[in-house]
N, C-alpha and C. Protein backbone atom coordinates (compact mmCIF):
# COMPACT_ATOMS: atom_id res chain seq x y z
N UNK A 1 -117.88 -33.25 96.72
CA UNK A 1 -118.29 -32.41 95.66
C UNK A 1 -119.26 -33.10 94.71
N UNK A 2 -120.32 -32.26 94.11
CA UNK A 2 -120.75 -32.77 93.49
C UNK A 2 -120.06 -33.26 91.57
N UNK A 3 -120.58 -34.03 90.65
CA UNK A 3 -120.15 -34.70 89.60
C UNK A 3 -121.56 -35.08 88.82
N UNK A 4 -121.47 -34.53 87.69
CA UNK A 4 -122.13 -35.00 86.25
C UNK A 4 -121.26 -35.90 85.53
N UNK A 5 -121.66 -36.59 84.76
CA UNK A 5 -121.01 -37.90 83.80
C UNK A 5 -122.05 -38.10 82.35
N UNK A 6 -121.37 -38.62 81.96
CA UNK A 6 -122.31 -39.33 80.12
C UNK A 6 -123.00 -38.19 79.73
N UNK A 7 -122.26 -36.92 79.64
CA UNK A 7 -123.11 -35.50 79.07
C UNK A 7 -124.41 -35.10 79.91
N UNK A 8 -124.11 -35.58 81.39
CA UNK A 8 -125.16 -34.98 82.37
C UNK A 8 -126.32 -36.16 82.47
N UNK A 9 -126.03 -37.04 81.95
CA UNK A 9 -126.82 -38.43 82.15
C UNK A 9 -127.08 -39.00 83.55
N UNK A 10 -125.98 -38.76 83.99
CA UNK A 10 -126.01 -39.14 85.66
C UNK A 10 -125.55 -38.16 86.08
N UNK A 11 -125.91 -37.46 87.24
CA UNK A 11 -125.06 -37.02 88.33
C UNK A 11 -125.42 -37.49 89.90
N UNK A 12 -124.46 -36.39 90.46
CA UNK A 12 -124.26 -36.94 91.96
C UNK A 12 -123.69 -36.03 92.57
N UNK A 13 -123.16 -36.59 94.04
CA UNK A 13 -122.04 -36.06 95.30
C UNK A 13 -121.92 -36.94 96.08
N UNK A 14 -120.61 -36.51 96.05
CA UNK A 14 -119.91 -37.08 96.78
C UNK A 14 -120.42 -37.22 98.70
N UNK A 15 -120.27 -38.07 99.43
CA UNK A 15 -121.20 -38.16 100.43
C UNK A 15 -119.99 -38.25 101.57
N UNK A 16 -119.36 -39.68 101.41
CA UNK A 16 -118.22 -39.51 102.23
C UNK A 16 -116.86 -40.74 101.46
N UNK A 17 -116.05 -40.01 101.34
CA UNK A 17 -114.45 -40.78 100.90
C UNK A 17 -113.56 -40.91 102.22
N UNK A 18 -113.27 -42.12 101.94
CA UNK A 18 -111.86 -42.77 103.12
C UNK A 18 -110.89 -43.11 102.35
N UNK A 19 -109.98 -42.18 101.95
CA UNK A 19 -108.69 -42.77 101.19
C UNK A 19 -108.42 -44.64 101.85
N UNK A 20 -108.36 -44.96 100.04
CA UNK A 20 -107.89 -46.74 100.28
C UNK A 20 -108.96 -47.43 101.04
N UNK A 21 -110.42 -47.09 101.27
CA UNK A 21 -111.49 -48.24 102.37
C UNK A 21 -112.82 -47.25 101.39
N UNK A 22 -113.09 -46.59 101.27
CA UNK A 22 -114.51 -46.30 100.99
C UNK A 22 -114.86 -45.43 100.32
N UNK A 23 -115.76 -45.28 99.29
CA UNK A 23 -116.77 -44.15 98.57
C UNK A 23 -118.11 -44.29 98.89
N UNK A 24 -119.16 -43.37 99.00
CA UNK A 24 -120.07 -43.17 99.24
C UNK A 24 -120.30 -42.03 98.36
N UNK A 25 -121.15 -42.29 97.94
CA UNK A 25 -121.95 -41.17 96.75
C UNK A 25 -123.54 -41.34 95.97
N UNK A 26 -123.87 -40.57 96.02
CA UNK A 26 -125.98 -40.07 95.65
C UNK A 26 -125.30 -40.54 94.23
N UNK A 27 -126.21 -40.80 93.48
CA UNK A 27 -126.62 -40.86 91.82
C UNK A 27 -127.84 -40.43 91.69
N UNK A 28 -128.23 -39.82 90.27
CA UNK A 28 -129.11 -40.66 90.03
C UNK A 28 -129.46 -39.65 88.59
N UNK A 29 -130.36 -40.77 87.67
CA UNK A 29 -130.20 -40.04 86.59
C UNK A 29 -131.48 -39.65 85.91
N UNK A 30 -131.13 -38.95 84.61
CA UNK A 30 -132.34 -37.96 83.90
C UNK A 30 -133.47 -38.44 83.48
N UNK A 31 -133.61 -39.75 83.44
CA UNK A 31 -134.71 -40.38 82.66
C UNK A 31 -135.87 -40.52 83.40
N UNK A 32 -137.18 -40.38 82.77
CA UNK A 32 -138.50 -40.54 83.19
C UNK A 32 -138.80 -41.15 84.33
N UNK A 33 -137.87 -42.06 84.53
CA UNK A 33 -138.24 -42.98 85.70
C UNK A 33 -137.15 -42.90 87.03
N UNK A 34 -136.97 -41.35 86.68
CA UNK A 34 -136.28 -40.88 88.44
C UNK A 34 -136.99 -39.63 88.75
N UNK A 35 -137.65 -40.00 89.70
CA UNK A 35 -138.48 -38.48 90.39
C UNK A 35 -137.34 -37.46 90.63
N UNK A 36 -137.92 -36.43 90.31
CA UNK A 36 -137.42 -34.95 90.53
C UNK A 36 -136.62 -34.55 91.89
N UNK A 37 -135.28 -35.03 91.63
CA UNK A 37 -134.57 -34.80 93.55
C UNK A 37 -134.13 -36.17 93.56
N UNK A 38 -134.93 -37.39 93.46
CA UNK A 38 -134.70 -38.53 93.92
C UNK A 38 -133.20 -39.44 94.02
N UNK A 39 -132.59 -39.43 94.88
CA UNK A 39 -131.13 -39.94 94.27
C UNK A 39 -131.26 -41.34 94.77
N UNK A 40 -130.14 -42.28 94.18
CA UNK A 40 -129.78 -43.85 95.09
C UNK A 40 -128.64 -43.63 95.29
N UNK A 41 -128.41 -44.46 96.89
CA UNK A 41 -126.83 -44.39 97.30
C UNK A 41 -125.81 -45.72 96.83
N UNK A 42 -124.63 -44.93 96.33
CA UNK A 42 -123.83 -46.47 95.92
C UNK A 42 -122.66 -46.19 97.10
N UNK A 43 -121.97 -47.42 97.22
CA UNK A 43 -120.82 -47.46 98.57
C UNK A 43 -120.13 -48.57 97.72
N UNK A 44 -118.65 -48.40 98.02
CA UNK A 44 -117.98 -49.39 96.99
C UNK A 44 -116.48 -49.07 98.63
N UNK A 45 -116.62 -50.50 98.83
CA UNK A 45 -115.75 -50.62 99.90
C UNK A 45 -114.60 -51.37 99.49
N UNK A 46 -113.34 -50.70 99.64
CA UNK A 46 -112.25 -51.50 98.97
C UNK A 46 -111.25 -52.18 100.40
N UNK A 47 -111.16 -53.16 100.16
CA UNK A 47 -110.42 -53.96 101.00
C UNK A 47 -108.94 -55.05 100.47
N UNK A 48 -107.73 -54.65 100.95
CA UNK A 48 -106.53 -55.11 100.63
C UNK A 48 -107.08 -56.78 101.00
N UNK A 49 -106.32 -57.66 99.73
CA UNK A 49 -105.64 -58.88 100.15
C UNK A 49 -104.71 -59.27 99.59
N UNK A 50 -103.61 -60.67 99.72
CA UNK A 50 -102.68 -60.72 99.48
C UNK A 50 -102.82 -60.81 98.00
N UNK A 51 -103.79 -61.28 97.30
CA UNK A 51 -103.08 -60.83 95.86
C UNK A 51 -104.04 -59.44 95.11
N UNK A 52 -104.43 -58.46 96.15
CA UNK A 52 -104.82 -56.88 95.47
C UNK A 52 -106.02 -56.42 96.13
N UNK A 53 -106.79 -56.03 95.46
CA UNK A 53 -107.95 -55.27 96.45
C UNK A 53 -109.29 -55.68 95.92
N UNK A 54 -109.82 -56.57 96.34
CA UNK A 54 -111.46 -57.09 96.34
C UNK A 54 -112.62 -55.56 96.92
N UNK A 55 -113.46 -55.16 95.72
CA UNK A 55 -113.98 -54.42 95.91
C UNK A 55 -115.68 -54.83 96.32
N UNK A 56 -116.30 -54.14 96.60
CA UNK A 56 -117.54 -54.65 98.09
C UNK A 56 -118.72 -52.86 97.12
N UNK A 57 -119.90 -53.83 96.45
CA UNK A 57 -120.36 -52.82 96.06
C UNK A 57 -121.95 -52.81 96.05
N UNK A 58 -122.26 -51.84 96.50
CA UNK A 58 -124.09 -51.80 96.83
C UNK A 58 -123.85 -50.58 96.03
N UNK A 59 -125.89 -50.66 95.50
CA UNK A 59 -126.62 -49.42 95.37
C UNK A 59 -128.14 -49.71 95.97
N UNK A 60 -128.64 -48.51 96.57
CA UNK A 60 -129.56 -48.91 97.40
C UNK A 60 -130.62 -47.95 96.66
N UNK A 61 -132.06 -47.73 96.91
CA UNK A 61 -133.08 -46.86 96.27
C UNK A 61 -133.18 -46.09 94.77
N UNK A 62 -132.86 -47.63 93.99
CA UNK A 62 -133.10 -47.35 92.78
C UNK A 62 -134.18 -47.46 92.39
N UNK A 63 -135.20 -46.91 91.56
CA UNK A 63 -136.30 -47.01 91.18
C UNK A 63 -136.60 -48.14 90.17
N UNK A 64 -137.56 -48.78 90.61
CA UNK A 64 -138.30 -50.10 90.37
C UNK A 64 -137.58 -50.00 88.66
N UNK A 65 -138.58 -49.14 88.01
CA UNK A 65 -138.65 -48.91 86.59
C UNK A 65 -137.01 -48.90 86.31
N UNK A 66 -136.12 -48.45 86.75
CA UNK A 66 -135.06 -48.19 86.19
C UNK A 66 -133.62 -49.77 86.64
N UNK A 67 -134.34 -50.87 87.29
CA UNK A 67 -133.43 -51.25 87.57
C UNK A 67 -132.60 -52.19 86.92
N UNK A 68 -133.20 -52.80 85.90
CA UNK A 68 -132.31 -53.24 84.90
C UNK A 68 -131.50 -52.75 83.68
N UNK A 69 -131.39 -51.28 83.73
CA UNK A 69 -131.17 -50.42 83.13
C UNK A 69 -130.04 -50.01 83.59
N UNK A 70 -130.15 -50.15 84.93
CA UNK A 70 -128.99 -49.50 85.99
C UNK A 70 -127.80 -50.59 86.20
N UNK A 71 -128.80 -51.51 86.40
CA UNK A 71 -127.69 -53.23 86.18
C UNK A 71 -126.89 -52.96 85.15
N UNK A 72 -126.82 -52.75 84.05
CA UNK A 72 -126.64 -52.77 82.40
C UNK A 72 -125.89 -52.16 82.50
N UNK A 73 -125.88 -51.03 82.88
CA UNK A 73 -125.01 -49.56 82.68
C UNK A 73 -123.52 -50.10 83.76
N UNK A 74 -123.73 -50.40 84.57
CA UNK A 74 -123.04 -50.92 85.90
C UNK A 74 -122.05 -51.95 84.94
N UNK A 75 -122.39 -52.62 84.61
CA UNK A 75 -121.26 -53.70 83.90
C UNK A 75 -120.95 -53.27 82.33
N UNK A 76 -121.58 -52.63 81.78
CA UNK A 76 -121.27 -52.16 80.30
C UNK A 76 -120.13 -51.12 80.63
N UNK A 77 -120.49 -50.13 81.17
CA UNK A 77 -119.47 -48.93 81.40
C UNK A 77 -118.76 -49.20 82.89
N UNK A 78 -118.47 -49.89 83.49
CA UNK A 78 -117.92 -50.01 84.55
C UNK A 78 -116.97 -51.57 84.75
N UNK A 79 -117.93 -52.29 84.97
CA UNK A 79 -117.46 -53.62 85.58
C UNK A 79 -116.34 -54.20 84.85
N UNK A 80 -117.17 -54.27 83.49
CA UNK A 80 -116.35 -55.41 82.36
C UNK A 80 -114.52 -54.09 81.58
N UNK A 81 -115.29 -53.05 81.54
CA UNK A 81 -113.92 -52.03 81.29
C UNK A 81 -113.00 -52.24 82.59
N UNK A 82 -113.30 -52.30 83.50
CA UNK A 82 -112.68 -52.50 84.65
C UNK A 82 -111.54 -53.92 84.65
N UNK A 83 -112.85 -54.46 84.17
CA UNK A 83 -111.66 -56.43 84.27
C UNK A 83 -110.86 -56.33 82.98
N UNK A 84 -111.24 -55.47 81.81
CA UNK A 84 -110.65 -55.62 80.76
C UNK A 84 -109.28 -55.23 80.67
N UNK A 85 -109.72 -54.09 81.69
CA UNK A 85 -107.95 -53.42 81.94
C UNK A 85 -106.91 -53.64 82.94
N UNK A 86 -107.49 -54.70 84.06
CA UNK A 86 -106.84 -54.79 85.24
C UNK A 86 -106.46 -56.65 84.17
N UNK A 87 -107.08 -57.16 82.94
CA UNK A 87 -106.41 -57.98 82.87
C UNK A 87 -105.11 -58.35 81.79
N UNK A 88 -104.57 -57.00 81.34
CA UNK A 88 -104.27 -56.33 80.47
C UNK A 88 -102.38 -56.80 81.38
């Protein structure tokens, strides 16, 4: 299915889910420097080990202009909320 986020800042769809091993999903967002249609694919592959699940993460055909922007966003709203709460 498709998904909007950050008041329609990003959206997407969903591409393909494997309960517990994989997401696959289009992004891509509103700003000047994403052509009209243009999406990038992210894949976030989760894999069990003995102490929890090491996650495995690409994004592929992000636009030049937007990619440190995209870096930013990736660890501001994602990464570091992520470690903040799994170290909780």
């Amino acid at each position: 299915g498709s998904f909007s986020i950050f008041e329609g800042s990003l959206s997407g769809k969903n591409v393909e889910l494997i309960q517990d091993k994989k997401i696959v999903q289009t992004w891509r967002g509103d700003g000047e420097n994403w052509p009209k249609g243009y999406y990038s694919t992210i894949t976030l592959i989760l894999e069990s080990v003995d102490q929890g699940t090491v996650i495995k993460f690409t994004q592929n055909e992000i636009p030049e202009a937007s990619y440190e922007s995209v870096k930013e966003g990736w660890d501001t709203y994602y990464w570091e909320p992520l470690k903040e709460m799994l170290e909780k």
